[in-house]
PDB file of N, CA and C in Angstrom:
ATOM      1  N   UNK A   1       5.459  -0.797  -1.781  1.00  0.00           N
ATOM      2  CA  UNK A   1       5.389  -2.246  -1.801  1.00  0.00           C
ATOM      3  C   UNK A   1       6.577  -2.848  -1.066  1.00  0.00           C
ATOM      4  N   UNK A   2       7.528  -2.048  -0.877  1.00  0.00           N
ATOM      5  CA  UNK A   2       8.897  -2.726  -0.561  1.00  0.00           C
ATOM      6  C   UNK A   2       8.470  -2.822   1.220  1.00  0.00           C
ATOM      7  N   UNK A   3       7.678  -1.899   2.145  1.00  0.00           N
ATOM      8  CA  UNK A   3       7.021  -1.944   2.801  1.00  0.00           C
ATOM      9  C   UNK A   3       5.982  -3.445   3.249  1.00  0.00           C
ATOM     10  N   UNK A   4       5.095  -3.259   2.420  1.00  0.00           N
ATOM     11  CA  UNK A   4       4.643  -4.744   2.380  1.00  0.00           C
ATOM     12  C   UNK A   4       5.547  -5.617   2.509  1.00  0.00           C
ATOM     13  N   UNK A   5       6.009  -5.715   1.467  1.00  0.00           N
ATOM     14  CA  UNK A   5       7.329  -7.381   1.680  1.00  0.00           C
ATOM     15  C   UNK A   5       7.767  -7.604   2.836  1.00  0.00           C
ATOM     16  N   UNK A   6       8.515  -6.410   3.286  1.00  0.00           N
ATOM     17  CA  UNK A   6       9.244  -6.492   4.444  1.00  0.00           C
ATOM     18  C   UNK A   6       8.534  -7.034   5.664  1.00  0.00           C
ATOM     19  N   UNK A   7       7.389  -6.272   5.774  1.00  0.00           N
ATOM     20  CA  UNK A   7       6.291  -6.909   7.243  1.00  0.00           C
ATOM     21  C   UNK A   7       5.809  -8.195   6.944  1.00  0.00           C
ATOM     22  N   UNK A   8       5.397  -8.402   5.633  1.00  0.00           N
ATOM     23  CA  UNK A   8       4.943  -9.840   5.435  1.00  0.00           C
ATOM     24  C   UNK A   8       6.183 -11.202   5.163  1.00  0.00           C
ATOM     25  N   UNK A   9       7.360 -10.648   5.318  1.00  0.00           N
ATOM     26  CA  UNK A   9       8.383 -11.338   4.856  1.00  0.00           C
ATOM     27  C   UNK A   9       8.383 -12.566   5.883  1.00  0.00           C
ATOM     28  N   UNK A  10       8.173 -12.634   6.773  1.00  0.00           N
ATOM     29  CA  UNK A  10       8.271 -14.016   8.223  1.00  0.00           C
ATOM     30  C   UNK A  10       7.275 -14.933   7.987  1.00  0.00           C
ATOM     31  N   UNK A  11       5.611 -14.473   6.897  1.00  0.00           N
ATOM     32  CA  UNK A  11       5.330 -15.243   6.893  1.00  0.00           C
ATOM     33  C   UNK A  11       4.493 -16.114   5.910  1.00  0.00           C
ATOM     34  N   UNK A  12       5.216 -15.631   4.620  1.00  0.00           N
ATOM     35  CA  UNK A  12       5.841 -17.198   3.725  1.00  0.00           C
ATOM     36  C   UNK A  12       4.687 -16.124   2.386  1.00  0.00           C
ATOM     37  N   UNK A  13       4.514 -14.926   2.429  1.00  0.00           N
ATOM     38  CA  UNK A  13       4.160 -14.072   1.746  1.00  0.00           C
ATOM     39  C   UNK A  13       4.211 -14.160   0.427  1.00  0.00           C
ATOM     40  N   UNK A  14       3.609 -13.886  -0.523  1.00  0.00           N
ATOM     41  CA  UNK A  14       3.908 -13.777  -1.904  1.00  0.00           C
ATOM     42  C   UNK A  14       3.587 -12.078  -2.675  1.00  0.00           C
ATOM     43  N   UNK A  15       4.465 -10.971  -2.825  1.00  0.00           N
ATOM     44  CA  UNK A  15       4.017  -9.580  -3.150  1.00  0.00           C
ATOM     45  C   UNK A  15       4.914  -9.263  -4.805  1.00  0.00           C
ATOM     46  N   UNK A  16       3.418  -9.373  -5.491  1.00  0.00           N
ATOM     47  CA  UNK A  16       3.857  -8.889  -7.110  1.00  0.00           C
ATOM     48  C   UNK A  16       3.571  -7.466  -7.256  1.00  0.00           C
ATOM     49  N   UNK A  17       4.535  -6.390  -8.137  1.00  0.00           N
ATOM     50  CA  UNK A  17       3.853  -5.090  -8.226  1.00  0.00           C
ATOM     51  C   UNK A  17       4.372  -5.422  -9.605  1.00  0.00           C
ATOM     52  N   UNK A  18       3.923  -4.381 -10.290  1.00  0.00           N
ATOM     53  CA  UNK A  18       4.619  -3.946 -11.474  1.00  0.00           C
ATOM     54  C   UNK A  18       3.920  -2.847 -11.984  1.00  0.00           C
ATOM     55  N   UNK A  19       4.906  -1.813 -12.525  1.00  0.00           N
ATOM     56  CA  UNK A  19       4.469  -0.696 -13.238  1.00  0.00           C
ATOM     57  C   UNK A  19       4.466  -0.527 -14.799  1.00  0.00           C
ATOM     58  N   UNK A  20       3.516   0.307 -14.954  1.00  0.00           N
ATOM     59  CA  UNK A  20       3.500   0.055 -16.728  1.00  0.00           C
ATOM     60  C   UNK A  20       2.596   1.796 -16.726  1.00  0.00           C
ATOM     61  N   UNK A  21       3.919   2.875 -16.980  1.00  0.00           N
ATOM     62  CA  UNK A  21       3.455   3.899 -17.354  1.00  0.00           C
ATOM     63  C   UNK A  21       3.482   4.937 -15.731  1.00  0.00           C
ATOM     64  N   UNK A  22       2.213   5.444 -15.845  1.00  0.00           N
ATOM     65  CA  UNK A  22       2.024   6.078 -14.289  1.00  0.00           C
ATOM     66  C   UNK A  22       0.596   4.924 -13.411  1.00  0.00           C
ATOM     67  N   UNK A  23       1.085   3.659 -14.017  1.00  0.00           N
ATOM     68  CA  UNK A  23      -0.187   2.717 -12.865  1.00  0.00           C
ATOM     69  C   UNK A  23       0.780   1.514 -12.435  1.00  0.00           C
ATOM     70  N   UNK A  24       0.709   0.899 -11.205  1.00  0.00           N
ATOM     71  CA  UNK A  24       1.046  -0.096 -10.896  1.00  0.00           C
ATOM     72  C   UNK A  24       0.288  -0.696  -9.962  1.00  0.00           C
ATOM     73  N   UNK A  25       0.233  -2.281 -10.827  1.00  0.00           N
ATOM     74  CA  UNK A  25      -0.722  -3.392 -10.244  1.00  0.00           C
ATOM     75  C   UNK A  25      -0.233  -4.644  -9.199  1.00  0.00           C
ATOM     76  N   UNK A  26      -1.104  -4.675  -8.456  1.00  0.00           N
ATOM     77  CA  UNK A  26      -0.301  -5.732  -7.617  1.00  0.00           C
ATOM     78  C   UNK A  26      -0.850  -6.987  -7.354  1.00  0.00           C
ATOM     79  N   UNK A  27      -0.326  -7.465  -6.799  1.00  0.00           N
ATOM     80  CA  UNK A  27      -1.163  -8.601  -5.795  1.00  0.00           C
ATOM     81  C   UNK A  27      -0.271  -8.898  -4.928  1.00  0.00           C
ATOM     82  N   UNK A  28      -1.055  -9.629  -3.607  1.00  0.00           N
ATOM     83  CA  UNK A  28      -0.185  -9.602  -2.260  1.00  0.00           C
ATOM     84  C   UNK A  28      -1.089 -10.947  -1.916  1.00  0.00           C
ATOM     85  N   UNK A  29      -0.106 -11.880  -1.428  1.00  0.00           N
ATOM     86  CA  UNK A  29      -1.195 -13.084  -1.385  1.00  0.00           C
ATOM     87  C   UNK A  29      -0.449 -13.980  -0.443  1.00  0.00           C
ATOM     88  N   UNK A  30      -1.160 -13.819   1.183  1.00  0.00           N
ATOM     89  CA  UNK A  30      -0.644 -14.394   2.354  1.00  0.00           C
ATOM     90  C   UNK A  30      -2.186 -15.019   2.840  1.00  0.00           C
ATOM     91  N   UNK A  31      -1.473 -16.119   3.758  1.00  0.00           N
ATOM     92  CA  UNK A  31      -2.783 -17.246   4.458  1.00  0.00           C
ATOM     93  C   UNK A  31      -3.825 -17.546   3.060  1.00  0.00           C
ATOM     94  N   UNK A  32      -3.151 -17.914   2.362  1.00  0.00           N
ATOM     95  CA  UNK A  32      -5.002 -18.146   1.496  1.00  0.00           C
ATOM     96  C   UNK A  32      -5.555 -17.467   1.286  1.00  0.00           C
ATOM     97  N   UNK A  33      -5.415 -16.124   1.288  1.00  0.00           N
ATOM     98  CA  UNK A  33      -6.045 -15.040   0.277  1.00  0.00           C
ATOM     99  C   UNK A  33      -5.419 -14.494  -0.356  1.00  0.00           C
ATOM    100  N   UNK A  34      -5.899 -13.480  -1.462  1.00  0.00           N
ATOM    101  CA  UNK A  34      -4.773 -12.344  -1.992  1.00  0.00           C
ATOM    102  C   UNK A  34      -5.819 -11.211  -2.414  1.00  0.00           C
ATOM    103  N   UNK A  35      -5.010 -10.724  -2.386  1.00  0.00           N
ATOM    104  CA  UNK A  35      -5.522  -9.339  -2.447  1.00  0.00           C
ATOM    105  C   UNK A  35      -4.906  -8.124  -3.755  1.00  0.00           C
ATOM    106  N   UNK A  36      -5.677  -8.364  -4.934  1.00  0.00           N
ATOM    107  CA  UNK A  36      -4.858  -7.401  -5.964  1.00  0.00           C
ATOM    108  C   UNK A  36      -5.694  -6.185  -5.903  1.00  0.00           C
ATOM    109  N   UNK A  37      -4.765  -4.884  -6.975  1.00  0.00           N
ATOM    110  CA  UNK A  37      -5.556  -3.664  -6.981  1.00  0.00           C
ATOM    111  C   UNK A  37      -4.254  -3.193  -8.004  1.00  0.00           C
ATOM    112  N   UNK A  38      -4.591  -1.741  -7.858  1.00  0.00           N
ATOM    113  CA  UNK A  38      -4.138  -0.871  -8.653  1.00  0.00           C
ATOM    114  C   UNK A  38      -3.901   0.213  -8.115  1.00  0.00           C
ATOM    115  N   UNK A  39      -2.921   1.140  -8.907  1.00  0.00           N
ATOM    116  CA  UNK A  39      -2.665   2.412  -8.265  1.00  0.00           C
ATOM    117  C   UNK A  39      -2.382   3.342  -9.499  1.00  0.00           C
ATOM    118  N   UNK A  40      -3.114   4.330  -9.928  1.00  0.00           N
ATOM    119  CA  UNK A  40      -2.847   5.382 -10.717  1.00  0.00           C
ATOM    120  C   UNK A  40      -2.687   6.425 -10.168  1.00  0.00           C
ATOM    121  N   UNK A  41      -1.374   7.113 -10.970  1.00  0.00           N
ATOM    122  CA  UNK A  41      -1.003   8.348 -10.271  1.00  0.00           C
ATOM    123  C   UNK A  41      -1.074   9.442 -11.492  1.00  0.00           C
ATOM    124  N   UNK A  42      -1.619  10.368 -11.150  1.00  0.00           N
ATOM    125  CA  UNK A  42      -2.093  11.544 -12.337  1.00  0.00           C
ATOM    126  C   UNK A  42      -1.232  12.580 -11.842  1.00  0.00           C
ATOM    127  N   UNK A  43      -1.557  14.110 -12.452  1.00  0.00           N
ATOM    128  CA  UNK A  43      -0.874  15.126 -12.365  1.00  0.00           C
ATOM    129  C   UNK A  43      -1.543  16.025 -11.002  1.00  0.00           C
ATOM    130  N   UNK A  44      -2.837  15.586 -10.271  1.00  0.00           N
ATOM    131  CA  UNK A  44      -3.029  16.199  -9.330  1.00  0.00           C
ATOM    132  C   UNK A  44      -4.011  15.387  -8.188  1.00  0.00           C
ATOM    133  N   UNK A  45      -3.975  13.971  -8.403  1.00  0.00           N
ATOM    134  CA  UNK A  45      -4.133  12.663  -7.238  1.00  0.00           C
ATOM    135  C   UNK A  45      -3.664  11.223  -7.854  1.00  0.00           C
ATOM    136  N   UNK A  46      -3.801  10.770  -7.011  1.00  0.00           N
ATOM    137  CA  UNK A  46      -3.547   9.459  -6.986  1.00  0.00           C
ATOM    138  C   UNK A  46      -4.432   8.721  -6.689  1.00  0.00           C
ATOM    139  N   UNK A  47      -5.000   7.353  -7.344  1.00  0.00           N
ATOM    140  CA  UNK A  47      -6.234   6.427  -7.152  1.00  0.00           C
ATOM    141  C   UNK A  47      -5.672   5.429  -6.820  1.00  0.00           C
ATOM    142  N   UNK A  48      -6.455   4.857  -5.409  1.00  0.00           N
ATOM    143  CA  UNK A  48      -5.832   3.757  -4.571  1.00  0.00           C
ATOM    144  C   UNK A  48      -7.089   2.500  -5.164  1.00  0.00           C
ATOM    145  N   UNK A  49      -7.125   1.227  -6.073  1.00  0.00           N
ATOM    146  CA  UNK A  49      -8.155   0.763  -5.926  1.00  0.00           C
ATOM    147  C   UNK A  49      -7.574  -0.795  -5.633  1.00  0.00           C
ATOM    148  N   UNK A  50      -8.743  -1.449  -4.532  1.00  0.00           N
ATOM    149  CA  UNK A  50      -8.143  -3.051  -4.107  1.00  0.00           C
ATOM    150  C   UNK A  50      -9.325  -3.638  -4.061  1.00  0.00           C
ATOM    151  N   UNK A  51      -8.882  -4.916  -4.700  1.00  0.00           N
ATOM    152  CA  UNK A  51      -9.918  -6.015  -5.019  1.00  0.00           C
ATOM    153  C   UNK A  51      -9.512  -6.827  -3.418  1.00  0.00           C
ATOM    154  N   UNK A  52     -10.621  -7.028  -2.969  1.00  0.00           N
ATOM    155  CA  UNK A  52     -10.285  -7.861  -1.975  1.00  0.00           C
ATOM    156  C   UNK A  52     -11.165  -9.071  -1.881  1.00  0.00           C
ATOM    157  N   UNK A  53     -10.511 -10.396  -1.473  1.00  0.00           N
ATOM    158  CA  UNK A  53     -11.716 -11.460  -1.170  1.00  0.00           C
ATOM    159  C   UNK A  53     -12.644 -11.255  -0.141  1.00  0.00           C
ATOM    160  N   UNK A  54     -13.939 -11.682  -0.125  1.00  0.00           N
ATOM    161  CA  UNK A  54     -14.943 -11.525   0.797  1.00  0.00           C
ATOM    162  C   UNK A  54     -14.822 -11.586   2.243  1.00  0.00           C
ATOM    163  N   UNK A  55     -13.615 -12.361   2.667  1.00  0.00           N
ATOM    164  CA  UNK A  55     -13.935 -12.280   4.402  1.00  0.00           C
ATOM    165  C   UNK A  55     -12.835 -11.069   4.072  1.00  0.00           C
ATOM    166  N   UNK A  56     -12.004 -10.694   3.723  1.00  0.00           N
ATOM    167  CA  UNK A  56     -11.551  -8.861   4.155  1.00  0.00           C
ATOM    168  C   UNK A  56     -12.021  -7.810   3.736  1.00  0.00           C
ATOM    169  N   UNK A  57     -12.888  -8.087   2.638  1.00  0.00           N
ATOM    170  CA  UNK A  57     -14.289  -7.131   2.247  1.00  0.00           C
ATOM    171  C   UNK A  57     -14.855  -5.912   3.341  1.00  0.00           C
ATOM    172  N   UNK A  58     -15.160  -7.775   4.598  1.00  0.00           N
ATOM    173  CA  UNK A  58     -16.185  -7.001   5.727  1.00  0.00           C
ATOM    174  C   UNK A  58     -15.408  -6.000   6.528  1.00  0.00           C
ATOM    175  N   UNK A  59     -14.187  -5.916   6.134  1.00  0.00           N
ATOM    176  CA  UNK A  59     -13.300  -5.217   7.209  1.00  0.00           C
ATOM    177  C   UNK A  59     -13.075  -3.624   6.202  1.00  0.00           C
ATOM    178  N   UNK A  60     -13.124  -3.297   5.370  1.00  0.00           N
ATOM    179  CA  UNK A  60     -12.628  -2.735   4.004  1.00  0.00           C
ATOM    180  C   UNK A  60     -12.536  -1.394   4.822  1.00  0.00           C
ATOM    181  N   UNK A  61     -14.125  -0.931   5.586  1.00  0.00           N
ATOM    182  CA  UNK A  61     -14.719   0.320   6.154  1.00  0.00           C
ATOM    183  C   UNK A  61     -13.698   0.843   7.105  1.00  0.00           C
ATOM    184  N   UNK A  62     -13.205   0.186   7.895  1.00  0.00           N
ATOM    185  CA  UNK A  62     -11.825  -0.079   9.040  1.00  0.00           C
ATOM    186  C   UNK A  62     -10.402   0.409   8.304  1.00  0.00           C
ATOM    187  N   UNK A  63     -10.263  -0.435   7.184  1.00  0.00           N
ATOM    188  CA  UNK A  63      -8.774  -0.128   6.535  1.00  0.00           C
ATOM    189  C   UNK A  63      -9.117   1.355   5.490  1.00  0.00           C
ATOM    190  N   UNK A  64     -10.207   1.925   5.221  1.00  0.00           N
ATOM    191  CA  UNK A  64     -10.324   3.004   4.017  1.00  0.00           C
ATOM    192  C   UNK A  64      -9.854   4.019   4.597  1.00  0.00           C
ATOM    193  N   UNK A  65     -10.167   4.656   6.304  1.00  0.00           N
ATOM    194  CA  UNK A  65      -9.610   5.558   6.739  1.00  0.00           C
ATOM    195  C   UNK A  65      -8.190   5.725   6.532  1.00  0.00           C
ATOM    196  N   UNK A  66      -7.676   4.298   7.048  1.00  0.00           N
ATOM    197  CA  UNK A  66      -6.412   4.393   7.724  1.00  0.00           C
ATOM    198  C   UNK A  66      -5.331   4.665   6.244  1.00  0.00           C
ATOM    199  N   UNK A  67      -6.151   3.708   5.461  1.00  0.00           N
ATOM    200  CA  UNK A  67      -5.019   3.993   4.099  1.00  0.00           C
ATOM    201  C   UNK A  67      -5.105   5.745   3.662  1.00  0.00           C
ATOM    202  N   UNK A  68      -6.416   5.845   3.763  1.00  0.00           N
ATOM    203  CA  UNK A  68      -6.525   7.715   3.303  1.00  0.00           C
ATOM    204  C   UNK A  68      -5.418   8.581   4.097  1.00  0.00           C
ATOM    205  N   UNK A  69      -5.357   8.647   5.417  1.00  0.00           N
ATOM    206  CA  UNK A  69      -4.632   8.980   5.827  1.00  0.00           C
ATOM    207  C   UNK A  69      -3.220   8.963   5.912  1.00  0.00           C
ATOM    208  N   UNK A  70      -2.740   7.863   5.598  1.00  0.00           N
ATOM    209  CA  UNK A  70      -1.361   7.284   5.523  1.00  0.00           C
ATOM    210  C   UNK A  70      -1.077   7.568   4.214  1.00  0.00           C
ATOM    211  N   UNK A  71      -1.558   7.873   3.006  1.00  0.00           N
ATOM    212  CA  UNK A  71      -1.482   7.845   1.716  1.00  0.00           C
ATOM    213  C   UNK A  71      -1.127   9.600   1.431  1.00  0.00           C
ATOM    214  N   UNK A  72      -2.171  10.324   2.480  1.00  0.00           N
ATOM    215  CA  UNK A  72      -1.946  11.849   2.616  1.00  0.00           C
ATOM    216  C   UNK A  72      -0.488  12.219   3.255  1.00  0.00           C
ATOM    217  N   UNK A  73       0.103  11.575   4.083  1.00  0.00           N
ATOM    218  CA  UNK A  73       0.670  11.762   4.554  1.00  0.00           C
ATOM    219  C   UNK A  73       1.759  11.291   3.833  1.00  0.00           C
ATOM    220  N   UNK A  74       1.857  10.288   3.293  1.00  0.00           N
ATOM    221  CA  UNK A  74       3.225  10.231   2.210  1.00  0.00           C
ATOM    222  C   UNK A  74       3.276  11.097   1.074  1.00  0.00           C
ATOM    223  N   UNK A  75       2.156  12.109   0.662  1.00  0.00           N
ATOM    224  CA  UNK A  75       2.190  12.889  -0.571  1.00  0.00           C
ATOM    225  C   UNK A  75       2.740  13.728  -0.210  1.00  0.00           C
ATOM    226  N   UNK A  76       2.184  14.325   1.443  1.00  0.00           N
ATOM    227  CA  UNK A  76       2.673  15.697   1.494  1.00  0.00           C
ATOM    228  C   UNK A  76       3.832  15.633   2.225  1.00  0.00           C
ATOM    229  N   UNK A  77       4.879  14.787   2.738  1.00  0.00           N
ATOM    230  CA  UNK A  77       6.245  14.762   3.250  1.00  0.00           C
ATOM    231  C   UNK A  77       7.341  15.278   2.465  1.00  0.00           C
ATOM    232  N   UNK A  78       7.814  16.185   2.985  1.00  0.00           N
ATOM    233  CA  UNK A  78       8.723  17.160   2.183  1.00  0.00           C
ATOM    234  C   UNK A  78      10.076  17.019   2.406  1.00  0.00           C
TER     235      UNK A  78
END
C-alpha cells in the first residue's frame, strides 16, 4: 500500500489499509471512484479480492493478469 500512496500521492488520492490478524482491508479512492478489497494471507497463498465500481469493472480482465503476476513475483523474491 505504501506503493499505492506514493504513485497516487500528486493526485489528491485518498489510501486506507488496515490490518486485523493475517487480512488487510482497504480502500483507495481517486477521481470519483474507490476501489475497496481485501487481502488474506494463509500458511500456503494469499487471496487478492477487489470490489471495484462499474466503469473499472470493464477493465478488471486487463488488470487480473498483471496483478497475478506481480503478486508472484513479490512472494517469491528472496
Amino acid at each position: 500500500m505504501g506503493q499505492v500512496r506514493s504513485q497516487l500521492a500528486g493526485v489528491g488520492a485518498s489510501v486506507e489499509d488496515r490490518w486485523t490478524d493475517d487480512r488487510m482491508d482497504f480502500n483507495v479512492a481517486v477521481l470519483a471512484q474507490t476501489i475497496s478489497g481485501r487481502i488474506d494471507v494463509g500458511d500456503s497463498e494469499v487471496r487478492l479480492e477487489v470490489d471495484l465500481p462499474w466503469m473499472l469493472a470493464m477493465l478488471a480482465e486487463n488488470i487480473t493478469g498483471r496483478i497475478a503476476r506481480q503478486g508472484t513475483l513479490m512472494l517469491t523474491k528472496s
